[in-house]
C-alpha atoms as a PDB file:
ATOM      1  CA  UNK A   1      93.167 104.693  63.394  1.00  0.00           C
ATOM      2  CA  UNK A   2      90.719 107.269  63.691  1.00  0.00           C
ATOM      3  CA  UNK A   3      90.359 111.032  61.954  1.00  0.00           C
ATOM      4  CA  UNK A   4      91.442 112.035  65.235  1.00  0.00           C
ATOM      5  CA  UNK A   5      94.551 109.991  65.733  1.00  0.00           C
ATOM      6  CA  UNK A   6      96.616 111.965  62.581  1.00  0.00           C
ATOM      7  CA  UNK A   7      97.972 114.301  65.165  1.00  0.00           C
ATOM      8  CA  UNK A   8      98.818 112.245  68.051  1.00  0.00           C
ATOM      9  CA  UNK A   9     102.328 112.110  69.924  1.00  0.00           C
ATOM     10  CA  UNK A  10     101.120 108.773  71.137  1.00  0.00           C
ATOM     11  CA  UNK A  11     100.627 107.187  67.496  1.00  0.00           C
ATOM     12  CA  UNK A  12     103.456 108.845  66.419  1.00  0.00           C
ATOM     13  CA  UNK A  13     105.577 107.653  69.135  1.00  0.00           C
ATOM     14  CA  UNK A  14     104.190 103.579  67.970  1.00  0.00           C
ATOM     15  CA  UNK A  15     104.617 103.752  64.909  1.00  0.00           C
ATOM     16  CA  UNK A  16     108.387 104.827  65.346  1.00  0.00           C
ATOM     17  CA  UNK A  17     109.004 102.404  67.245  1.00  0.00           C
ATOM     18  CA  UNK A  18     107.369  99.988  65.571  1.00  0.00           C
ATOM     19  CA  UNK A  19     109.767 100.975  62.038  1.00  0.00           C
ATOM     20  CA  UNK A  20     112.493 101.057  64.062  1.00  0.00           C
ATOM     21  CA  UNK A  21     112.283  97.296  64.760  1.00  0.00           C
ATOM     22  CA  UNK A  22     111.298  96.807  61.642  1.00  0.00           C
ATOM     23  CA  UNK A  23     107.603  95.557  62.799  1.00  0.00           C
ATOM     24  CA  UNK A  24     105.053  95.573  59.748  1.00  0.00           C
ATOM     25  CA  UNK A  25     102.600  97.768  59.831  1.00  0.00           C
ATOM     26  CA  UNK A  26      98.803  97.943  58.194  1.00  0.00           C
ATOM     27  CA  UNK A  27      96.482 100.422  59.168  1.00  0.00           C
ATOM     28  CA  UNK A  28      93.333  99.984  59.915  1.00  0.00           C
ATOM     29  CA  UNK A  29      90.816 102.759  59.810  1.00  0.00           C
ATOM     30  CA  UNK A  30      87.442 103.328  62.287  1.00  0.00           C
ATOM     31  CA  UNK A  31      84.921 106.141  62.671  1.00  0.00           C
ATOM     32  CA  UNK A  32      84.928 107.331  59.132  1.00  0.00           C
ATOM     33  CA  UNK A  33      88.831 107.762  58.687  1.00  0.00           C
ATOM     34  CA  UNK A  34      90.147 107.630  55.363  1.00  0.00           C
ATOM     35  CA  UNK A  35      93.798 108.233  54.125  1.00  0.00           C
ATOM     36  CA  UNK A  36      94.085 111.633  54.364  1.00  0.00           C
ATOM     37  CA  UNK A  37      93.931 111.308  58.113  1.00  0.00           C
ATOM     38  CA  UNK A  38      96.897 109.050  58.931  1.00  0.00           C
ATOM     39  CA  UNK A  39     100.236 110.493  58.914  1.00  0.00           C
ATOM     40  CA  UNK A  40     103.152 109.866  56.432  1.00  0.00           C
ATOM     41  CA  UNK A  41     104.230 107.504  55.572  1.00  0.00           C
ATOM     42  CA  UNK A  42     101.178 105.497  56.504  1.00  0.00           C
ATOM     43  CA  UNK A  43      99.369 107.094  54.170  1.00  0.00           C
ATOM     44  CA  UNK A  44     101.064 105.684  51.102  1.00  0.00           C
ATOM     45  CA  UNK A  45     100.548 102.132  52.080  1.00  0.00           C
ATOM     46  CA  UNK A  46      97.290 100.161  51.855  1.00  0.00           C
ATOM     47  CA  UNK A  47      94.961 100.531  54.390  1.00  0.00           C
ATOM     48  CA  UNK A  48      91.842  98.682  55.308  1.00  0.00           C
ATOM     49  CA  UNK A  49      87.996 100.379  56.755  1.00  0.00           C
ATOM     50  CA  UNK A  50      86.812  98.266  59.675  1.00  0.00           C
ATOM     51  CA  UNK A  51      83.497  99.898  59.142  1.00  0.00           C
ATOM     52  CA  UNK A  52      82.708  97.548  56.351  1.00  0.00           C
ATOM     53  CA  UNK A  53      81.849  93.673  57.554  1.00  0.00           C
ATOM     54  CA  UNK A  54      83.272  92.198  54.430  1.00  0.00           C
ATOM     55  CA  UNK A  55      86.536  94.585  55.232  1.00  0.00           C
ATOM     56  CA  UNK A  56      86.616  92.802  58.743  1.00  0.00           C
ATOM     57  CA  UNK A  57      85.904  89.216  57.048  1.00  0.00           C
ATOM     58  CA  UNK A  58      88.751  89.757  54.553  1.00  0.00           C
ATOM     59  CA  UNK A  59      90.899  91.194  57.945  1.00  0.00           C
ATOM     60  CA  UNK A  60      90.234  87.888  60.147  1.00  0.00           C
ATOM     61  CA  UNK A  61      90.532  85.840  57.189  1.00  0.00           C
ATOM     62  CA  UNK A  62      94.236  87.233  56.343  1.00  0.00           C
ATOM     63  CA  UNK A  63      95.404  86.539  59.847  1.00  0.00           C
ATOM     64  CA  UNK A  64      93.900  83.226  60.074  1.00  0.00           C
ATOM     65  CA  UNK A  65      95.888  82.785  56.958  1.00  0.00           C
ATOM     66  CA  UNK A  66      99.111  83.929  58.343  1.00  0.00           C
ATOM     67  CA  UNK A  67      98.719  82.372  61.590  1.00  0.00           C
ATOM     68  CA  UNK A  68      98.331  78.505  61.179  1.00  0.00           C
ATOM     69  CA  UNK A  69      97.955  78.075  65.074  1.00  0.00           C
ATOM     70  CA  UNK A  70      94.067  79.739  64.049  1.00  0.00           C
ATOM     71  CA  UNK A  71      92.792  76.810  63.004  1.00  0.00           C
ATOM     72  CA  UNK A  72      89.462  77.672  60.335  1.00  0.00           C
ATOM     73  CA  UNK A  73      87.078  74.634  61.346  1.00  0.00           C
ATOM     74  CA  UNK A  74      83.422  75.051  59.584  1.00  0.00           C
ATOM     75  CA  UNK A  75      81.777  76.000  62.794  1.00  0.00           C
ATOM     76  CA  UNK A  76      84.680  78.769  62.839  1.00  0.00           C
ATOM     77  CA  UNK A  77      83.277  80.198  59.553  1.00  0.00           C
ATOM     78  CA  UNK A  78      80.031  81.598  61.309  1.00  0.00           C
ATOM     79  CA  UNK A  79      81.224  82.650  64.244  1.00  0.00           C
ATOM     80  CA  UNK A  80      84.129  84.957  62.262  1.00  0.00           C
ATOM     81  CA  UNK A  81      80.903  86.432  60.503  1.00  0.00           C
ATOM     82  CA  UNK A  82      79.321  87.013  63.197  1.00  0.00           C
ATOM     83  CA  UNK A  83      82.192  89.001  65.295  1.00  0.00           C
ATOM     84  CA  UNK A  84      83.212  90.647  62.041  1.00  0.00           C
ATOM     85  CA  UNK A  85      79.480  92.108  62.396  1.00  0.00           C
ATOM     86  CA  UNK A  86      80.387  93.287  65.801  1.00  0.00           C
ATOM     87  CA  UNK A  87      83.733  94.812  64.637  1.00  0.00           C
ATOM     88  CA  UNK A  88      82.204  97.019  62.093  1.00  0.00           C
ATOM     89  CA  UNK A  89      79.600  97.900  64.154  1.00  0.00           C
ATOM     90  CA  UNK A  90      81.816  99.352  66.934  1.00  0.00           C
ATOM     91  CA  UNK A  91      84.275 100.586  64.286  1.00  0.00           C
ATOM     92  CA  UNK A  92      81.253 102.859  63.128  1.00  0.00           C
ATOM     93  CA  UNK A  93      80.079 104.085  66.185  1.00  0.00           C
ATOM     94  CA  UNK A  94      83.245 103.915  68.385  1.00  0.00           C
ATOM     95  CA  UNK A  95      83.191 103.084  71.699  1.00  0.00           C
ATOM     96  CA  UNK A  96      80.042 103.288  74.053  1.00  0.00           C
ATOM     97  CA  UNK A  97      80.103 106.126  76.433  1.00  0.00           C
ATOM     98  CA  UNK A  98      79.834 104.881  80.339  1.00  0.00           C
ATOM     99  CA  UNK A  99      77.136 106.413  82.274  1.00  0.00           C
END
């Protein structure tokens, strides 16, 4: 989520329905965003800053760890470091703008 997502219908709207099944939800911040931009109750739960590598690391690494299917072979381990590198990247910038 981004500082500009607090007051969107949209979000709102997906995140209702997501509690209403009863889907977990984890935010994950981009572009700067920090708690005070996501609205209640998302705010009071942990959160994670994709603008960090070591924040995406520790985000592919949890699902790979929830998700046996993933399977972590050593050639795996560089190639999660090196997209995690991407993710931040574009979580920093945000997308590119089409000319």
């Amino acid at each position: 989520m981004g500082a500009d997502t607090k007051e969107s219908k949209y979000v709102l709207a997906v995140l209702g329905a997501s509690w209403g099944c009863d889907v977990p939800t984890f935010p994950l911040l981009i572009r700067g965003a920090t708690y005070e931009d996501l609205p209640e109750p998302l705010s009071e739960r942990s959160c994670l800053a994709l603008d960090k590598e070591t924040n995406c690391v520790q985000l592919i690494e949890e699902i790979a760890r929830v998700a046996p299917s993933l399977n972590r072979k050593a050639d795996m381990v560089t190639r999660i470091h090196e997209e995690a590198k991407k993710l931040a990247k574009l979580c920093k910038e945000g997308p590119r703008k089409k000319s």
